[in-house]
Protein backbone atom coordinates (compact mmCIF):
# COMPACT_ATOMS: atom_id res chain seq x y z
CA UNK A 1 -47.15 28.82 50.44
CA UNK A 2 -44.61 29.51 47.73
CA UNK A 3 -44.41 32.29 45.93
CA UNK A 4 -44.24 32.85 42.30
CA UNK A 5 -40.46 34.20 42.17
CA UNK A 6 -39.74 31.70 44.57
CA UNK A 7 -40.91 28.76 42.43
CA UNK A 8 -39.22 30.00 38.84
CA UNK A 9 -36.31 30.24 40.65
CA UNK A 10 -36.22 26.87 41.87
CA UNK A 11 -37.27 24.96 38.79
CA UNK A 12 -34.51 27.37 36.89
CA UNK A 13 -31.64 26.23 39.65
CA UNK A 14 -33.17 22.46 39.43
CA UNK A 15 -32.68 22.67 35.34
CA UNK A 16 -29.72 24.81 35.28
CA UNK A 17 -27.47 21.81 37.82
CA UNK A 18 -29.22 19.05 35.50
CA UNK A 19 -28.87 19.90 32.24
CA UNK A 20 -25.86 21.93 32.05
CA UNK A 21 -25.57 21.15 28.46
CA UNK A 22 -28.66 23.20 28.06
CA UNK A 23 -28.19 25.96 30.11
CA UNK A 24 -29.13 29.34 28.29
CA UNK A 25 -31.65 27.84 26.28
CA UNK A 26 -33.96 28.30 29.30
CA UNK A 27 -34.63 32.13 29.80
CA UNK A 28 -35.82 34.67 31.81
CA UNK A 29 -38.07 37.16 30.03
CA UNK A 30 -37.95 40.40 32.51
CA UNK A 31 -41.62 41.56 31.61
CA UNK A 32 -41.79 43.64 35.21
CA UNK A 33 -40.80 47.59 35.58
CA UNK A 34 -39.70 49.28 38.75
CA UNK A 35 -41.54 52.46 38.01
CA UNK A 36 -43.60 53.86 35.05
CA UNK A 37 -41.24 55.89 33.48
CA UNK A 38 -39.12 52.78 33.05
CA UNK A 39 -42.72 50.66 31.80
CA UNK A 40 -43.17 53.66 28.83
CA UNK A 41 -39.03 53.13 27.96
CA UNK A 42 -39.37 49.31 27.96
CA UNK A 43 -42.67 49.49 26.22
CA UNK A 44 -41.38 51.66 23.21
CA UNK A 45 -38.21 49.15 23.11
CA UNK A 46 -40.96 46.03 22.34
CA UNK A 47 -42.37 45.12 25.48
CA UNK A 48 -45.41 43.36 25.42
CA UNK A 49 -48.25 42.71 28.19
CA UNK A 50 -49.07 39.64 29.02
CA UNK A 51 -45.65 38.30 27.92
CA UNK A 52 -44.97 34.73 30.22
CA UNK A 53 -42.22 34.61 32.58
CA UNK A 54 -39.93 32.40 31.00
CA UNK A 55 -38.70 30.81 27.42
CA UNK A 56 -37.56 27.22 26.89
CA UNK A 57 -35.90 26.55 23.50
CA UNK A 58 -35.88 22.85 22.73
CA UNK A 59 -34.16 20.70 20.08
CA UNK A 60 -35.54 19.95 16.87
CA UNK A 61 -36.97 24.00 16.92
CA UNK A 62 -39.23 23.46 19.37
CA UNK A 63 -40.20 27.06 21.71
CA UNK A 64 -42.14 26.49 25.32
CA UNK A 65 -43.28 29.44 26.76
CA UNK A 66 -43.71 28.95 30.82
CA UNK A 67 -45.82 30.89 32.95
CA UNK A 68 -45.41 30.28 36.79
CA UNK A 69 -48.70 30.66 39.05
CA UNK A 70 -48.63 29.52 42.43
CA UNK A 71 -51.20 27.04 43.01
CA UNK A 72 -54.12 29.10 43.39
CA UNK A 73 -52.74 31.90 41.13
CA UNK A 74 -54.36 32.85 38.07
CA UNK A 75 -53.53 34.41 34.86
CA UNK A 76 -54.84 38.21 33.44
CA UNK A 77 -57.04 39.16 31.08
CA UNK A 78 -53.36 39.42 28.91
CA UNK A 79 -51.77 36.81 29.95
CA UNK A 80 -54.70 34.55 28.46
CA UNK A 81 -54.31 36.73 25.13
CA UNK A 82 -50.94 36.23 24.79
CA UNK A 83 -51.40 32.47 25.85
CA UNK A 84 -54.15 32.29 22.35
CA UNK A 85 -51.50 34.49 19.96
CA UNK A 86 -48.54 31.50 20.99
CA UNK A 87 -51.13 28.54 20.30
CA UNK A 88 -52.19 30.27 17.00
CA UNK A 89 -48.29 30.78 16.39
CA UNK A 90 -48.24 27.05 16.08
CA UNK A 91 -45.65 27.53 19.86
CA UNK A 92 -46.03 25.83 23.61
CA UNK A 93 -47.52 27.73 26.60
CA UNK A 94 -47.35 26.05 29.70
CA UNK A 95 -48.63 27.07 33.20
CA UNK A 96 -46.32 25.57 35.90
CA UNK A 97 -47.64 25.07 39.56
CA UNK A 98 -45.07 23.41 41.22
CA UNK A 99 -41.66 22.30 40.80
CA UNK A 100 -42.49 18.31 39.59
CA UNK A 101 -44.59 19.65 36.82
CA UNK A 102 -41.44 21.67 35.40
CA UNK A 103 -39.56 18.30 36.09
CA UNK A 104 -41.86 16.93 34.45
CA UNK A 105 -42.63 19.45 31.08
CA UNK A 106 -38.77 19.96 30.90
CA UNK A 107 -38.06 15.46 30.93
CA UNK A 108 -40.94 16.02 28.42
CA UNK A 109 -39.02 18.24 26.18
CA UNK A 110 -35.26 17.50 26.46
């Protein structure tokens, strides 16, 4: 089975050698801490829990938030909070499983 990590990477390669004209505009949002002292640092600089794993910014001002789950993976308690604020924020939120449903969100999109 893939793992989580395993998967974002591979839809980020995927997008980054297809769209090159969009590369940066899919993100990385490093939501993880090594230790606690560096969770309390990153905390009081704006972290947030629940935050999704990565940010797609689309044309026309559109902003897809992507969390990656393997297939039986599922989301905390704030993860699903954080999922409600974006809706209610009027932004995307999208759970990716596997690699042809990024394919598929990012054809979607772009």
């Amino acid at each position: 089975m893939i793992t989580e990590s395993r998967l974002q990477m591979d839809c980020f390669t995927w997008h980054w050698n297809t769209y090159p004209q969009h590369r940066g505009l899919l993100f990385e949002i490093n939501n993880n801490s090594e230790n606690a002292r560096e969770g309390m640092r990153h905390k009081s600089l704006g972290r947030v829990k629940g935050v999704a794993d990565m940010c797609l910014l689309c044309p026309g001002g559109v902003t897809v938030f992507l969390e990656f789950k393997t297939e039986t993976g599922t989301q905390s308690p704030a993860q699903k909070e954080w999922q409600r604020m974006v809706a209610e924020a009027g932004h995307g939120y999208c759970i990716i499983r596997n690699e042809q449903e990024f394919r598929n969100l990012i054809q979607t999109y772009l």
